[in-house]
N, C-alpha and C. Protein backbone atom coordinates (compact mmCIF):
# COMPACT_ATOMS: atom_id res chain seq x y z
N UNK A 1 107.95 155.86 106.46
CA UNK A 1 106.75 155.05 106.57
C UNK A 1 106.69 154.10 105.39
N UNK A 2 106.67 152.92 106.06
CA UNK A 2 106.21 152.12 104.93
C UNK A 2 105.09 151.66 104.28
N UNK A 3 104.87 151.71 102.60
CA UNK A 3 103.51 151.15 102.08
C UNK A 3 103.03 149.80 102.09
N UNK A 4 101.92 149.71 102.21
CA UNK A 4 101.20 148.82 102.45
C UNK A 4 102.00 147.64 101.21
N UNK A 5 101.29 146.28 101.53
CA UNK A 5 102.26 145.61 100.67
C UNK A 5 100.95 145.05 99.37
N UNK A 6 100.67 144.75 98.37
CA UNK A 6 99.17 144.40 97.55
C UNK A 6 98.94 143.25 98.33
N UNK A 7 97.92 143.15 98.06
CA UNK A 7 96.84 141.73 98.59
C UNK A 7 97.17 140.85 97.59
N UNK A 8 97.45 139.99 97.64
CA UNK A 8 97.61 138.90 96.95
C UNK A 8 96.83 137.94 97.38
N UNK A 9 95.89 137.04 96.31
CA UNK A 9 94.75 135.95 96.51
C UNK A 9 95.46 134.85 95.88
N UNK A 10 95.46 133.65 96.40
CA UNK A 10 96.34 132.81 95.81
C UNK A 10 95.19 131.63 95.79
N UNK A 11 95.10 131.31 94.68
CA UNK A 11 93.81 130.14 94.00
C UNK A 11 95.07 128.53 93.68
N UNK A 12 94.25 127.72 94.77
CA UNK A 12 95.15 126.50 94.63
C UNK A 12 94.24 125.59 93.60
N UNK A 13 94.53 125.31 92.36
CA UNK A 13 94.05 124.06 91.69
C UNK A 13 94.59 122.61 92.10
N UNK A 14 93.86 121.94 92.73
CA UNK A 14 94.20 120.40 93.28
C UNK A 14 93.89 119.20 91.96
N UNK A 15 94.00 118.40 91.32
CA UNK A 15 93.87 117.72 90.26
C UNK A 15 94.38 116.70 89.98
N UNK A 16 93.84 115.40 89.61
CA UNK A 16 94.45 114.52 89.10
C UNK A 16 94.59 114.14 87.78
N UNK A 17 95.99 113.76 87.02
CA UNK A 17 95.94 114.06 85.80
C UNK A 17 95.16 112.90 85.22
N UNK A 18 94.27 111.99 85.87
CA UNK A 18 93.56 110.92 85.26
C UNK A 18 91.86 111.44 84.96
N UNK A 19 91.84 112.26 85.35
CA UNK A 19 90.62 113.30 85.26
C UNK A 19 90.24 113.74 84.01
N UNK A 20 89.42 112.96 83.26
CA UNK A 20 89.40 113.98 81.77
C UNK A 20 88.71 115.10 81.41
N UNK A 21 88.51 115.72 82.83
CA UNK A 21 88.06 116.80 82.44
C UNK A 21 89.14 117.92 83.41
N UNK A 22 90.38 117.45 83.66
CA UNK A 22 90.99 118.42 84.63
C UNK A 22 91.46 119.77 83.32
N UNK A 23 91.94 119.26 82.34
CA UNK A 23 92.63 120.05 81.36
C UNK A 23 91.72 121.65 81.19
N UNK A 24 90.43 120.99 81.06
CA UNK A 24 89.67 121.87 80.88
C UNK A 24 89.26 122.85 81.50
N UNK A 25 89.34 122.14 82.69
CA UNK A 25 88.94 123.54 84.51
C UNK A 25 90.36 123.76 84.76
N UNK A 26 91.74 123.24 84.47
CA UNK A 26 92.71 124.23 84.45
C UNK A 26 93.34 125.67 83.57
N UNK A 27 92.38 125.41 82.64
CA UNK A 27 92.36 126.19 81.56
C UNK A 27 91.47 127.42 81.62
N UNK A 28 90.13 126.76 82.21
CA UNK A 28 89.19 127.82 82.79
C UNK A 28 89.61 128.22 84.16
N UNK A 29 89.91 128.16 84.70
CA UNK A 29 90.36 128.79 86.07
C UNK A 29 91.73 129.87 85.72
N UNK A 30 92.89 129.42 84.71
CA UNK A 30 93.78 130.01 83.91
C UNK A 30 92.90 131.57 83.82
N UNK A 31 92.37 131.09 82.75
CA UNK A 31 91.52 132.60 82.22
C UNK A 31 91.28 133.10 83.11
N UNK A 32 90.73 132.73 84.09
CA UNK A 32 89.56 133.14 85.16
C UNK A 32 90.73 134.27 85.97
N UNK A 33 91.92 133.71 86.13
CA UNK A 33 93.08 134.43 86.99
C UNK A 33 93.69 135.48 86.67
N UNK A 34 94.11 135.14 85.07
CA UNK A 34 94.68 135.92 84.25
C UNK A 34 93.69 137.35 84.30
N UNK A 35 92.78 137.26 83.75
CA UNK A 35 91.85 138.34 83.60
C UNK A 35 91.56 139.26 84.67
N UNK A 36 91.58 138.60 86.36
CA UNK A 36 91.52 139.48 87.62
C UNK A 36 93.26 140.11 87.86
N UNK A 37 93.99 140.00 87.20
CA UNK A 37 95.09 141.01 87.36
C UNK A 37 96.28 140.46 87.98
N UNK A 38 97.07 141.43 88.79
CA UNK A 38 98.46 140.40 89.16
C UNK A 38 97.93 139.99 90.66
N UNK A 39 96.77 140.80 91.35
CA UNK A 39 96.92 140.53 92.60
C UNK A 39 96.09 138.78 92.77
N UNK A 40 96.42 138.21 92.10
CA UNK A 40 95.60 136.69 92.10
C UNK A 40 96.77 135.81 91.39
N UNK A 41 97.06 135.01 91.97
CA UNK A 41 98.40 134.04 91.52
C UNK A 41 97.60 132.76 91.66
N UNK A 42 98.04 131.49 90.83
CA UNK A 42 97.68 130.38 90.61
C UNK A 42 98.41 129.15 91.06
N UNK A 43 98.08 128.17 91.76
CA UNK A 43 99.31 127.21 91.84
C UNK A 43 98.13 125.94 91.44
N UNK A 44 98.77 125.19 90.84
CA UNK A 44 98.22 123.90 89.88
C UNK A 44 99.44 122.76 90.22
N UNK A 45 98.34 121.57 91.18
CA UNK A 45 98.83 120.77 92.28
C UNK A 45 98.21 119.64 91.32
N UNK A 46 99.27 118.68 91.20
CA UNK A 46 98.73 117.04 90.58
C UNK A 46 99.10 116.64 91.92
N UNK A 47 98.02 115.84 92.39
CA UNK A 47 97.70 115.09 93.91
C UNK A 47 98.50 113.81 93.98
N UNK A 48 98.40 113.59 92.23
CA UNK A 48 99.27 112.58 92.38
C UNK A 48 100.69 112.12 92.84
N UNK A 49 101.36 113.27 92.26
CA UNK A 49 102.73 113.61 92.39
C UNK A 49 102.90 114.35 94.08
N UNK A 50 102.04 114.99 94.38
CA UNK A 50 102.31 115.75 95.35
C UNK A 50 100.83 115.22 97.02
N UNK A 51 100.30 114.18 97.06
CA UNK A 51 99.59 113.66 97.88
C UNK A 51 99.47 114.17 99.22
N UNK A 52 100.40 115.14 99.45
CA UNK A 52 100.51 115.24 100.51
C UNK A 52 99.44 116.73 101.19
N UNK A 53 98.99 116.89 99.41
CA UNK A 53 98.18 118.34 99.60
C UNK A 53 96.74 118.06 99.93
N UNK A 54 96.80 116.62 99.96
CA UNK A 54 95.16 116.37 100.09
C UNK A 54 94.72 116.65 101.43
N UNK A 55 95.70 116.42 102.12
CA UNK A 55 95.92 116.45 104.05
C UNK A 55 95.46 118.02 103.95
N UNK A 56 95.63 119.06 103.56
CA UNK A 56 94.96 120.10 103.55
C UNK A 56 93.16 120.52 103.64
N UNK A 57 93.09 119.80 103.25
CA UNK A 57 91.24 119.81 102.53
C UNK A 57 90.65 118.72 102.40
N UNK A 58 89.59 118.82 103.24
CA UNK A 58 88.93 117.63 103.65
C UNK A 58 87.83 117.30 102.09
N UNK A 59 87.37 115.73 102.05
CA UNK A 59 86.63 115.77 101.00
C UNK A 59 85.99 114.23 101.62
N UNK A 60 84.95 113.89 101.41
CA UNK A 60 84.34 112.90 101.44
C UNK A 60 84.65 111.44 100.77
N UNK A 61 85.46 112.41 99.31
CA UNK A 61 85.58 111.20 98.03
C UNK A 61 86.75 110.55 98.15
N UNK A 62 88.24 111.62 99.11
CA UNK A 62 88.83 111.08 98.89
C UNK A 62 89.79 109.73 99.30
N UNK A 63 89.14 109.48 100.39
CA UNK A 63 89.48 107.69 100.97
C UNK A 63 89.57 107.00 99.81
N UNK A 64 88.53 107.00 99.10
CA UNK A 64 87.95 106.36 97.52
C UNK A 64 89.19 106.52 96.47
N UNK A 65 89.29 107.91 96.60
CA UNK A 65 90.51 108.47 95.31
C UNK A 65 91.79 107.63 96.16
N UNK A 66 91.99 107.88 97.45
CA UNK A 66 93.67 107.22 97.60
C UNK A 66 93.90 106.20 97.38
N UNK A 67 92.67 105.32 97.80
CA UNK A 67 93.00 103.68 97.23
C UNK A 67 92.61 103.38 95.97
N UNK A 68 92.48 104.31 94.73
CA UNK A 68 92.47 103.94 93.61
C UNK A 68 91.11 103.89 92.79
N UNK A 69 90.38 104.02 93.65
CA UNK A 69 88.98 103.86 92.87
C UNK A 69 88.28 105.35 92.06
N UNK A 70 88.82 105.88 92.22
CA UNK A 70 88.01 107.20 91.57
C UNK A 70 89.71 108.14 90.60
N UNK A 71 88.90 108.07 89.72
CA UNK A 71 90.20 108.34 88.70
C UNK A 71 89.92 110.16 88.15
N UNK A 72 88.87 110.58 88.65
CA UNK A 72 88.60 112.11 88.66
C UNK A 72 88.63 112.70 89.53
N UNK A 73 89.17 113.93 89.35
CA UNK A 73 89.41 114.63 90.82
C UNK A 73 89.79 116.13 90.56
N UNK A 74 89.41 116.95 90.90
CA UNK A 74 89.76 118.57 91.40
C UNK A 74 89.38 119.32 91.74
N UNK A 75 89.90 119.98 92.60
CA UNK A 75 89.39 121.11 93.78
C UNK A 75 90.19 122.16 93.61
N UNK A 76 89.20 123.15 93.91
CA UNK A 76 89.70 124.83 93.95
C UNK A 76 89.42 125.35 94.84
N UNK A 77 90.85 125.95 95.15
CA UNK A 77 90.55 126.84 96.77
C UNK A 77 91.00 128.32 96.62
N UNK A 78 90.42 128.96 97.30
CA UNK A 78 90.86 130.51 97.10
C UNK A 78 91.30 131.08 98.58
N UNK A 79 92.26 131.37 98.82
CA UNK A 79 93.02 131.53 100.51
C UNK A 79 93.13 130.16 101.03
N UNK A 80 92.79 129.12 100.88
CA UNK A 80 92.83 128.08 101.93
C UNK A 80 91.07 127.56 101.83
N UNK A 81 90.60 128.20 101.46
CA UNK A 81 89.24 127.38 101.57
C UNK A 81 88.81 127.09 100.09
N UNK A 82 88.57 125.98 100.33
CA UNK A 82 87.85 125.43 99.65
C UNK A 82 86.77 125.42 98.61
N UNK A 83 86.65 125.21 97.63
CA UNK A 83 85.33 125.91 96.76
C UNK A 83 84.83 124.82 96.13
N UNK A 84 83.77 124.40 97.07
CA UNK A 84 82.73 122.96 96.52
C UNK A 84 82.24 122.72 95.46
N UNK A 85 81.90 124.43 94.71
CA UNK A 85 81.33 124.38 93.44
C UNK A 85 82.39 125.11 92.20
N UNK A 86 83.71 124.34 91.78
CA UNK A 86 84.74 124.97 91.07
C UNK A 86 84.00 124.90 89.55
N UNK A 87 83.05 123.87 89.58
CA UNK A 87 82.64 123.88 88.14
C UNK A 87 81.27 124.95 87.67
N UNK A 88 81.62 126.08 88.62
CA UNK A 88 80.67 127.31 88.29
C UNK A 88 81.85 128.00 88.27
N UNK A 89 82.13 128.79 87.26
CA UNK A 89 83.49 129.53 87.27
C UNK A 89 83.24 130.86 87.93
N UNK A 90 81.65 131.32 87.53
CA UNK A 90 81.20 132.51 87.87
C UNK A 90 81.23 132.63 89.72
N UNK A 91 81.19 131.70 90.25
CA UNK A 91 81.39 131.60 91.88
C UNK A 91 82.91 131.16 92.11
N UNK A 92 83.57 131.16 91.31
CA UNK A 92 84.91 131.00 91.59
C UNK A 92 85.14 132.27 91.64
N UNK A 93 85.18 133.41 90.76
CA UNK A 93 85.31 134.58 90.55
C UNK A 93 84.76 135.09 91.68
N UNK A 94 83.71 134.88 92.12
CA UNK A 94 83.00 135.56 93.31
C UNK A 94 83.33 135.47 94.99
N UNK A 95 84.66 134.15 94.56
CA UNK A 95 85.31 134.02 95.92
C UNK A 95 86.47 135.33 95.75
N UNK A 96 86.94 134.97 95.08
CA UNK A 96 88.17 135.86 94.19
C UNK A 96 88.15 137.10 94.69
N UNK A 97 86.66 137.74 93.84
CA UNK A 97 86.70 139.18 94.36
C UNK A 97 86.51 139.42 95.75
N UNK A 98 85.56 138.35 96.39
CA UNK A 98 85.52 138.96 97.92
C UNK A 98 86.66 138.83 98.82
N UNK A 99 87.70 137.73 98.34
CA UNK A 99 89.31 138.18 99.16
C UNK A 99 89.18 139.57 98.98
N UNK A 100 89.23 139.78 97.44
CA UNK A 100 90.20 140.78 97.14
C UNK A 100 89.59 142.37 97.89
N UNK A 101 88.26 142.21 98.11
CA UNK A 101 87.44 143.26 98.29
C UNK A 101 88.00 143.33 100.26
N UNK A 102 88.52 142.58 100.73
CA UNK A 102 88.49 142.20 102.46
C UNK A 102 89.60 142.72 102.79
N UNK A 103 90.67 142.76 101.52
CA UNK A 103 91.90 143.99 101.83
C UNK A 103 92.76 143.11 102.70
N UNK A 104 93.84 143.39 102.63
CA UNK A 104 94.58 142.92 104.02
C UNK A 104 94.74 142.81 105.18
């Protein structure tokens, strides 16, 4: 019989490096990951370089961001969805645990 395999929560940081405040919510989201253990992995996406992740996740702003006009930008998702409010870290965490609490 085989064991179950861990749950793994995978938190996507979306970001543009023209953002002067991306450094800072990659850093806090860092901690934020580090501290919930191994079953939470991080991937940290520059939109710039990689555009093609925006097609994932819908946003209002970003028509604006592709043609150049908005030079800030980042989104946090936890499984695939989306988290509108990344700049509350404490509800980032609270997506976090409820993957983690939903089990596989």
């Amino acid at each position: 019989m085989r064991g179950l395999s861990p749950l793994v929560v995978k938190v996507e940081v979306l970001y543009a490096p023209t953002c002067a405040n991306h450094l800072m919510w990659l850093e806090k989201v860092r901690k934020l990951v580090e501290n919930l253990g191994e079953g939470v992995v991080i991937e940290e996406i520059d939109v710039w370089e990689h555009p093609e992740a925006l097609k994932k996740y819908w946003s209002d702003v970003w028509q604006e961001f592709k043609e150049g006009y908005i030079h800030y930008f980042i989104l946090v998702t936890v499984n695939g969805r989306a988290i509108n409010w990344y700049w509350d870290i404490g509800k980032v965490k609270e997506a976090i645990l409820k993957e983690m609490e939903s089990g596989p």
